[in-house]
Protein backbone atom coordinates (compact mmCIF):
# COMPACT_ATOMS: atom_id res chain seq x y z
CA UNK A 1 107.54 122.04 -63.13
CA UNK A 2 109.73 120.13 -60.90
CA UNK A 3 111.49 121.54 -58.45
CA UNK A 4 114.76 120.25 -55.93
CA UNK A 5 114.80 122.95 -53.17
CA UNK A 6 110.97 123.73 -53.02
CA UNK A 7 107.42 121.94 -52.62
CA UNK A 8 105.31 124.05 -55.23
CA UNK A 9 101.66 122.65 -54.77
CA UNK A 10 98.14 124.55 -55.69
CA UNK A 11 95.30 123.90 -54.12
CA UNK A 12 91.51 125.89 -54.75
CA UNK A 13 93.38 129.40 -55.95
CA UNK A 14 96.05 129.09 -53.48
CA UNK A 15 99.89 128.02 -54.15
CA UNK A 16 101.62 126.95 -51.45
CA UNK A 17 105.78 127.40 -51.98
CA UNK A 18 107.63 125.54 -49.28
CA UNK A 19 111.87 125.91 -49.19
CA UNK A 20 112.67 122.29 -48.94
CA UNK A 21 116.03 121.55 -47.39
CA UNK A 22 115.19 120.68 -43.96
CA UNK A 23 118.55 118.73 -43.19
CA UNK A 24 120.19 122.72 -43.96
CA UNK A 25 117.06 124.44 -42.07
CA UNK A 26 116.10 125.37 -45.29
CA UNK A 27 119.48 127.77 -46.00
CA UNK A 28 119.16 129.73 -49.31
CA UNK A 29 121.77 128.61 -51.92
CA UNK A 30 122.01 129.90 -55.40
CA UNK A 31 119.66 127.18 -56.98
CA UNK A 32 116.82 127.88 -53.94
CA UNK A 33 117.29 131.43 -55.25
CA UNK A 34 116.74 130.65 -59.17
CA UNK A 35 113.71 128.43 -58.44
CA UNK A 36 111.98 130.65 -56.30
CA UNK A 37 111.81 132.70 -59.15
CA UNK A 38 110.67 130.16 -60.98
CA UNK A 39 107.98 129.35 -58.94
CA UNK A 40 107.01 133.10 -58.86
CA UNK A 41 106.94 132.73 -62.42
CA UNK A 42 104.15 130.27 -62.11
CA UNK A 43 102.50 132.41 -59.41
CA UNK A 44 101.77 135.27 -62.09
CA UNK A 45 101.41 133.49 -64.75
CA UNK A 46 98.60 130.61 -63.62
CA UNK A 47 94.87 131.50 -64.21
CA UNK A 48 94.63 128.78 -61.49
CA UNK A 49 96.46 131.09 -58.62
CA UNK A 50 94.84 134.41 -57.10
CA UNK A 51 97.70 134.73 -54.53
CA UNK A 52 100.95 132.23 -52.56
CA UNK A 53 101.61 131.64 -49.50
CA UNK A 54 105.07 131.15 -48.87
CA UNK A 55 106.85 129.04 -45.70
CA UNK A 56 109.60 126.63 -44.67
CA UNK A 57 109.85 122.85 -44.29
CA UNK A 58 110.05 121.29 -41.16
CA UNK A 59 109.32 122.94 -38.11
CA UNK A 60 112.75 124.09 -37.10
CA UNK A 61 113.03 126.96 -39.88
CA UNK A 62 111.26 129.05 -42.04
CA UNK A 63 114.73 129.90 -44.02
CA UNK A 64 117.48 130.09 -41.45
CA UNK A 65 119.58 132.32 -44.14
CA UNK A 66 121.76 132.18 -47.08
CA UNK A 67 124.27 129.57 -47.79
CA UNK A 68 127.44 130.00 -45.88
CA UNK A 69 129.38 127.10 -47.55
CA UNK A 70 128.43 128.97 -51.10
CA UNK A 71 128.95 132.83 -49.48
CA UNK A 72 132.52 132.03 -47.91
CA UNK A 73 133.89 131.29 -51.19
CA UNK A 74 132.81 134.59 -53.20
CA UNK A 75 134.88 137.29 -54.12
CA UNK A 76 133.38 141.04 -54.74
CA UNK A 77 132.21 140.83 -58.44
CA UNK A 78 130.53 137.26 -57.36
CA UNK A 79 129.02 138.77 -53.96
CA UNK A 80 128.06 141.59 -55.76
CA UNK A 81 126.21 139.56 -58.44
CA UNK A 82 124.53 137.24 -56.16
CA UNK A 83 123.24 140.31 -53.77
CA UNK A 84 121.76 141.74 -57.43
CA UNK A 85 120.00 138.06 -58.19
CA UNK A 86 118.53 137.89 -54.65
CA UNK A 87 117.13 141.15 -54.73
CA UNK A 88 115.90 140.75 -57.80
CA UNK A 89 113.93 137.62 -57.21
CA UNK A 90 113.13 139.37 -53.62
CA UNK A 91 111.64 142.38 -55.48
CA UNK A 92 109.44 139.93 -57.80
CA UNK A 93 107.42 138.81 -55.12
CA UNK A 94 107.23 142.50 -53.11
CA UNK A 95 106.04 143.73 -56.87
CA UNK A 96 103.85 140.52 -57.35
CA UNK A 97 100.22 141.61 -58.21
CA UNK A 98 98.88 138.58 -56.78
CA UNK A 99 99.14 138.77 -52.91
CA UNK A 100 101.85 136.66 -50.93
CA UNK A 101 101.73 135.96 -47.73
CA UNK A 102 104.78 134.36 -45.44
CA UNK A 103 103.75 131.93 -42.72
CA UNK A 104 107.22 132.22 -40.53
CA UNK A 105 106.92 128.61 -39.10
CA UNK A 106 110.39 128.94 -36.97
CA UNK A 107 113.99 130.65 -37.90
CA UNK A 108 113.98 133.56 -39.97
CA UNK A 109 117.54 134.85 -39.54
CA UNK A 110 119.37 136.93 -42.38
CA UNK A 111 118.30 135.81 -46.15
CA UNK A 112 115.02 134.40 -44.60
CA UNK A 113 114.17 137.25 -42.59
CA UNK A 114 114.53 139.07 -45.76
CA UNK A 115 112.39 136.80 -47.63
CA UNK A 116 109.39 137.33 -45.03
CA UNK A 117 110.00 140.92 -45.46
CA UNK A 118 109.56 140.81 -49.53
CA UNK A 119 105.92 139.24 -49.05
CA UNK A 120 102.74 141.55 -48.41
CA UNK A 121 102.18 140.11 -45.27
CA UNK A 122 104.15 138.34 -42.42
CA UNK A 123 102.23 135.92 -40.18
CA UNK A 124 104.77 134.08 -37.77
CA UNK A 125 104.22 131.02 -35.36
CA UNK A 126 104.79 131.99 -31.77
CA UNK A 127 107.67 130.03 -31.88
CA UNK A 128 109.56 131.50 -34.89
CA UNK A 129 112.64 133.74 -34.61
CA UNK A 130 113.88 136.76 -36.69
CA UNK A 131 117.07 138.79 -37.54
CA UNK A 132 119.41 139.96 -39.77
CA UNK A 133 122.85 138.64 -37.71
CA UNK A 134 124.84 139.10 -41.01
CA UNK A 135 127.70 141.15 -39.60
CA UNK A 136 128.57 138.14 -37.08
CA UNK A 137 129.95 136.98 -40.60
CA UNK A 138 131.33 140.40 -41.56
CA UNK A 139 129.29 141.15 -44.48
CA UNK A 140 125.67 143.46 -44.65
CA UNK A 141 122.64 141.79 -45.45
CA UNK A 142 122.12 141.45 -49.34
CA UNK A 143 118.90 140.55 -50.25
CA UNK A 144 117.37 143.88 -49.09
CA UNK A 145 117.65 143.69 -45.28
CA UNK A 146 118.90 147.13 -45.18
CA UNK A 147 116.18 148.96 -47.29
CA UNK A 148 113.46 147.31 -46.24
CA UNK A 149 113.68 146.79 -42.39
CA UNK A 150 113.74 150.16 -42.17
CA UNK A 151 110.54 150.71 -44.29
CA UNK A 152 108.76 148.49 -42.17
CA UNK A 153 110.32 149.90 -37.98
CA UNK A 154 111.86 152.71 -38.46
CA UNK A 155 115.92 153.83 -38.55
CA UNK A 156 116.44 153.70 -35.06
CA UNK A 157 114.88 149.97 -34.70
CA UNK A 158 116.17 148.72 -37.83
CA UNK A 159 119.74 150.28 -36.88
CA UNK A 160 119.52 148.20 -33.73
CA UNK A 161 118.90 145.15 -34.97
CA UNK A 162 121.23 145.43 -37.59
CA UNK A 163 124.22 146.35 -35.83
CA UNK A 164 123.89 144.31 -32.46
CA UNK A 165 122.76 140.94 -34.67
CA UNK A 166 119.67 140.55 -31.99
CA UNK A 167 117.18 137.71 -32.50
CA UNK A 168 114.08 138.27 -31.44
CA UNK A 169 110.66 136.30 -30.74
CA UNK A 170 107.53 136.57 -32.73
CA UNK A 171 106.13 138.80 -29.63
CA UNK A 172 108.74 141.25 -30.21
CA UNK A 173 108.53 141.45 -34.19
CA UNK A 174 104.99 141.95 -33.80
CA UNK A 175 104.82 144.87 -31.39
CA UNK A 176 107.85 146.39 -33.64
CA UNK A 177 105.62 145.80 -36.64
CA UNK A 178 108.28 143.33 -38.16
CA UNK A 179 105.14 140.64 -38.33
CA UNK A 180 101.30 141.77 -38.43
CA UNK A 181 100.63 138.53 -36.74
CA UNK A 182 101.30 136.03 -34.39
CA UNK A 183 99.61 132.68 -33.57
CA UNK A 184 100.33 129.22 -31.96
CA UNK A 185 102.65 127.22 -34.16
CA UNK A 186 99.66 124.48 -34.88
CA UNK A 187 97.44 127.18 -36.51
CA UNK A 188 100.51 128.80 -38.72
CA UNK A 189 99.37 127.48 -41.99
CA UNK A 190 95.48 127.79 -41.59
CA UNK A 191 95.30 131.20 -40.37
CA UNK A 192 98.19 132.59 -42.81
CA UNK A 193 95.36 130.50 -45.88
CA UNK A 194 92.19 132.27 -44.23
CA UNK A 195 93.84 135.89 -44.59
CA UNK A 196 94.78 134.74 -47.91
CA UNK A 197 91.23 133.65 -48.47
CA UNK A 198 90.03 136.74 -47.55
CA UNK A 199 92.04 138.90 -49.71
CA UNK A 200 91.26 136.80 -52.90
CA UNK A 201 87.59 137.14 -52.43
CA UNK A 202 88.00 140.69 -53.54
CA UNK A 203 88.60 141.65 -57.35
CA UNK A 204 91.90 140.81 -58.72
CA UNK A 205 92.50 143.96 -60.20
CA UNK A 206 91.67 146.42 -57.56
CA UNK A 207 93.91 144.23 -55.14
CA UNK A 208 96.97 144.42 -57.85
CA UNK A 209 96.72 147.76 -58.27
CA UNK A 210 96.46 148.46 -54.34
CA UNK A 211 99.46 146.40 -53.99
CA UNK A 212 101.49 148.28 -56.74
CA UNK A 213 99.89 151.68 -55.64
CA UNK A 214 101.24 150.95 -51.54
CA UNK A 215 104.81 149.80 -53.60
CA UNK A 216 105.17 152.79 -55.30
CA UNK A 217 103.83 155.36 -53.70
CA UNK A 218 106.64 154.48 -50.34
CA UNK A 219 109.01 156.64 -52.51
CA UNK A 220 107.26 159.36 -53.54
CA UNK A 221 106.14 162.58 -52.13
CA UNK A 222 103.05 162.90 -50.97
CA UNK A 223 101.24 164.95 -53.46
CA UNK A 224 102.56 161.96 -56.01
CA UNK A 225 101.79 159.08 -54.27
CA UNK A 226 97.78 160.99 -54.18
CA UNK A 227 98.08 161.32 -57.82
CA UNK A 228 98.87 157.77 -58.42
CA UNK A 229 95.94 156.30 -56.29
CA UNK A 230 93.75 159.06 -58.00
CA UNK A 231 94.62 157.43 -61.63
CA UNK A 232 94.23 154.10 -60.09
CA UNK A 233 90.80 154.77 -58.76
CA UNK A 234 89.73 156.45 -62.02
CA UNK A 235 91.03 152.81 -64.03
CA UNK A 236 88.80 150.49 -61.59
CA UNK A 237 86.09 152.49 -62.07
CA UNK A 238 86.51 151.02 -66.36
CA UNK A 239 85.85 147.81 -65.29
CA UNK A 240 83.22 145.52 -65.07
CA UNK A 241 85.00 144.13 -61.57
CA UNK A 242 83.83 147.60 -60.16
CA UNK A 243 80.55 147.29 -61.62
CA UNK A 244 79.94 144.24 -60.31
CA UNK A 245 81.07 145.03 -57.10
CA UNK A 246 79.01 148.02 -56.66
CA UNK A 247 75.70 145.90 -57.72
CA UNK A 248 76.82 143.33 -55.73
CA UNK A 249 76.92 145.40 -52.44
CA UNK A 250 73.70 147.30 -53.62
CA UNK A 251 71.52 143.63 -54.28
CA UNK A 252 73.24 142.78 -50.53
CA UNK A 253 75.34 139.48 -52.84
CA UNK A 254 78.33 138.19 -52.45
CA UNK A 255 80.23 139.62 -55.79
CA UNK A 256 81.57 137.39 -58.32
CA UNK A 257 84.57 138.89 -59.86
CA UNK A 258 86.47 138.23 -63.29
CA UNK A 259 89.02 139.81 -63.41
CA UNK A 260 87.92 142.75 -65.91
């Protein structure tokens, strides 16, 4: 599928989605939007793919934000509607059963910070650069800023950020837990595809139903969110994927999973 805004490439299990518009540091308009859901289309639905890592072209940006030629015209039934389709393609990838990982390669300011925050896991260069400055242009971020930056450091952190439009360095989001990673610029992309690596070694179905199990059980009480890994345990252990893994460990093999 061809895309105008993104570089979709797969190589050995892995995609690799790249937001390609450099000359606007890679700014999310509405078509960037529609094909990245596009692409996570292709990310589920490709036998070829066990998990995506997503970044930015260039080294300038990872996604520097949303489109503020296309945001300053909107009124409030358009803002409103393109806050729904961002979150919507936003919560696609956070949902994603596959696991996607972003490799923050440089600014990750407002819409991009939010897209690092949709993906499983955040590995940034040491040169990269995150906020949500969105009420320098009086408006809240949209894409899930608000919800989920305070999932990941807490109210008082999140708050701060928010409200004072701070940038900070990869250093920073990583000892606020913003990032779970941070390595030198040159080694973005290979260390962010050996985690990946890593993860897709393991069976496809245990690590979908982690994934969904961590996603679900944020909002629930306690007692629920046990219940729900109890019932997710007790499906595994129906599947040949579990069998082979157990025989695996107990031969001392490497396990070769199928995916049922």
């Amino acid at each position: 599928m061809p895309f105008e805004n993104l570089a979709f490439d797969v190589h050995d299990r892995v995609a690799t989605v790249r937001v390609n518009r450099p000359d606007k540091l890679n700014a999310l308009n509405d078509e960037t939007i529609a094909e990245l859901d596009q692409a996570m289309a292709l990310v589920e639905r490709r036998e070829d793919v066990a998990g995506a890592l997503i970044t930015g072209a260039g080294t300038r940006a990872f996604v520097a934000g949303a489109d503020i030629a296309e945001l300053s015209r909107q009124g409030p039934t358009d803002g409103q509607a393109r806050a729904r389709a961002g979150q919507a393609v936003f919560s696609r990838i956070e949902s994603c059963p596959k696991p996607v990982i972003a490799a923050v390669n440089g600014f990750a300011l407002g819409g991009g910070c939010e897209l690092a925050m949709a993906c499983h896991i955040r590995i940034a260069a040491d040169t990269a650069k995150l906020g949500q400055p969105e009420l320098k242009l009086g408006i809240t971020p949209g894409y899930g800023g608000t919800q989920r930056l305070v999932r990941l450091v807490g109210k008082g952190r999140a708050l701060q950020l928010l409200l004072t439009c701070e940038v900070i360095d990869a250093a920073e989001a990583h000892r606020i837990g913003l990032v779970n990673k941070v390595v030198p610029a040159a080694d973005l992309l290979g260390d962010a595809e050996r985690m990946l690596r890593q993860i897709i070694a393991f069976g496809p179905l245990a690590v979908g139903l982690c994934i969904e199990a961590v996603n679900r059980g944020d909002d629930l009480p306690l007692d629920a969110g046990l219940e729900l890994e109890a019932s997710y345990f007790g499906l595994l252990s129906a599947t040949a994927d579990m069998h082979e893994g157990m025989q695996a460990f107990l031969e001392k093999r490497a396990a070769r999973f199928t995916g049922r």
